[in-house]
C-alpha atoms as a PDB file:
ATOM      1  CA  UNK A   1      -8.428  12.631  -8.319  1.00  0.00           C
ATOM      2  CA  UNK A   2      -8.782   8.687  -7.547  1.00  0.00           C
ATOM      3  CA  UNK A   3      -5.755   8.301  -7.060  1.00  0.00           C
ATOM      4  CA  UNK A   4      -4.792  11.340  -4.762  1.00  0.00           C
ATOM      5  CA  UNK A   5      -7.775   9.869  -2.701  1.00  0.00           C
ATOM      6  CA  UNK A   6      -6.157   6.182  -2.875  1.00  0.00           C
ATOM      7  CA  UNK A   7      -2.891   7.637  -1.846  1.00  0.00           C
ATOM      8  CA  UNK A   8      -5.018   9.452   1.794  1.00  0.00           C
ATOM      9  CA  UNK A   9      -6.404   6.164   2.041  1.00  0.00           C
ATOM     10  CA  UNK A  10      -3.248   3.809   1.732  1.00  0.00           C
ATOM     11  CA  UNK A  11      -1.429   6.829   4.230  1.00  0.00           C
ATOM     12  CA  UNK A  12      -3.866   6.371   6.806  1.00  0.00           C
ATOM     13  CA  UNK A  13      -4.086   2.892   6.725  1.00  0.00           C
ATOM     14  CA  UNK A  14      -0.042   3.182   7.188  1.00  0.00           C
ATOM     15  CA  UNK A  15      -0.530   5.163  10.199  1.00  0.00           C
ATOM     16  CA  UNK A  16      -3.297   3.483  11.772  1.00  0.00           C
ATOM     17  CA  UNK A  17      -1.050   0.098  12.178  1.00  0.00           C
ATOM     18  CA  UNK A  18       1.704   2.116  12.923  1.00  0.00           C
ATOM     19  CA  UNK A  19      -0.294   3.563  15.909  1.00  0.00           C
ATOM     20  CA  UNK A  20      -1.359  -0.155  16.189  1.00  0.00           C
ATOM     21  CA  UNK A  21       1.939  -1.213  17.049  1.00  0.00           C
ATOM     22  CA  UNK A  22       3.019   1.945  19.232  1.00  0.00           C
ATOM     23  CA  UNK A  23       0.172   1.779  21.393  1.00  0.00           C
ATOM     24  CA  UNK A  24       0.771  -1.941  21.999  1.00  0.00           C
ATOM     25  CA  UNK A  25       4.263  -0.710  23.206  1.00  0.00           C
ATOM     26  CA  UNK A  26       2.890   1.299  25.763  1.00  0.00           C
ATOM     27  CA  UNK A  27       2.703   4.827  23.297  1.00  0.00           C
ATOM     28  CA  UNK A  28       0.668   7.704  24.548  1.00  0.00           C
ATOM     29  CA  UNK A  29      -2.902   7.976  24.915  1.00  0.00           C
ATOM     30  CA  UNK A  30      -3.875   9.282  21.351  1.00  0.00           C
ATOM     31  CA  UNK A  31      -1.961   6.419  19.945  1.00  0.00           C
ATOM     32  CA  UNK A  32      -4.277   4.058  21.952  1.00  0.00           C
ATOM     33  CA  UNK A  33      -7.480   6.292  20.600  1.00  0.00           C
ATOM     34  CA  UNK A  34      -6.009   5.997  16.868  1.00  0.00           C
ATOM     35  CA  UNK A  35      -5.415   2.103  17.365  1.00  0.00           C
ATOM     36  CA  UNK A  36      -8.780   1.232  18.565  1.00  0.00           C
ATOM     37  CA  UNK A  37     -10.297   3.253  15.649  1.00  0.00           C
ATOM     38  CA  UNK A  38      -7.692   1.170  13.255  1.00  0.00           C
ATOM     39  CA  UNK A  39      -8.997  -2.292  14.900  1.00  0.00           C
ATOM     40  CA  UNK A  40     -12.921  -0.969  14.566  1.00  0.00           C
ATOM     41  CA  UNK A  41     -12.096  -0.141  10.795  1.00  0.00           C
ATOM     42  CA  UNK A  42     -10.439  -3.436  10.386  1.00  0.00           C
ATOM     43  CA  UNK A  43     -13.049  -5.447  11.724  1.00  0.00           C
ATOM     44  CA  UNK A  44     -15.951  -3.839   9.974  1.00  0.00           C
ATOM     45  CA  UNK A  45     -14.784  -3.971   6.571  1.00  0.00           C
ATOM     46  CA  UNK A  46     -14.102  -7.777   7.161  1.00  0.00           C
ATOM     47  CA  UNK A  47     -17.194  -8.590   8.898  1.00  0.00           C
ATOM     48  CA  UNK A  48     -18.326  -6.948   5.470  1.00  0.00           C
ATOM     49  CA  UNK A  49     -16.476  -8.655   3.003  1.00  0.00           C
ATOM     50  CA  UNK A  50     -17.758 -12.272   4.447  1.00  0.00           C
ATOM     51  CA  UNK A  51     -21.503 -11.267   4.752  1.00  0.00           C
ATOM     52  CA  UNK A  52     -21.204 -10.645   0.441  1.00  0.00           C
ATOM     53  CA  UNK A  53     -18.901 -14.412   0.222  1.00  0.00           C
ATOM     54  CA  UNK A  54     -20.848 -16.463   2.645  1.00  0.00           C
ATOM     55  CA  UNK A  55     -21.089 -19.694   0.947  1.00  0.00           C
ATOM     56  CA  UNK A  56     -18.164 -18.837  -1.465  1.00  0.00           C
ATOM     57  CA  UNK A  57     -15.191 -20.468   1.050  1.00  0.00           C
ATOM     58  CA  UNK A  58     -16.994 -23.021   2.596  1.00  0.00           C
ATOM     59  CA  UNK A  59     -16.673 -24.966  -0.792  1.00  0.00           C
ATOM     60  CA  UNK A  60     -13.301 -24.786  -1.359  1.00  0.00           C
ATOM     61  CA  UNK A  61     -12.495 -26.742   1.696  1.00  0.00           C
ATOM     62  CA  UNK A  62     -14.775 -29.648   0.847  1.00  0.00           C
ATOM     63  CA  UNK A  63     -12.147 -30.160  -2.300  1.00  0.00           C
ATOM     64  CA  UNK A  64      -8.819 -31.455  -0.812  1.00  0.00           C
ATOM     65  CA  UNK A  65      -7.580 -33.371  -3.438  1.00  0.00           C
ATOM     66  CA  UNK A  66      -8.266 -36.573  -1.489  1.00  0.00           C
ATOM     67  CA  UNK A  67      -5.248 -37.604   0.275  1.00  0.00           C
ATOM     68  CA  UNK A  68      -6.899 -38.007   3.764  1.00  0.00           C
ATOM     69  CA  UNK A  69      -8.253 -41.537   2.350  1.00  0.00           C
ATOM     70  CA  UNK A  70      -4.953 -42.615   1.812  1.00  0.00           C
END
């Protein structure tokens, strides 16, 4: 059952960035309705992936191994 729902999710992630990229080639309207929701998706699950690692990345770029002091 996980996985049949997995398998919906992966499809319509396929289809929203293929709508994505038709719509950005001048595709018909629904194309353009399907895109934007694709883009709104996007953004909100990444806006909520960095709220839960705010201070995890910001640490990893203090640590360069040191070769800017030459």
């Amino acid at each position: 059952m996980i996985l049949l729902l997995l398998c919906v999710v992966l499809l319509l992630a396929v289809g929203g960035c293929a709508c994505v990229v038709w719509a950005a080639r001048g595709g018909p309207s629904w194309t353009r309705a399907v895109a934007k929701t694709t883009l709104v998706a996007g953004e909100l699950v990444r806006s909520s992936g960095r709220s839960g690692r705010s201070s995890g990345r910001s640490g990893a770029d203090d640590d360069s191994g040191g070769s800017s002091d030459g």
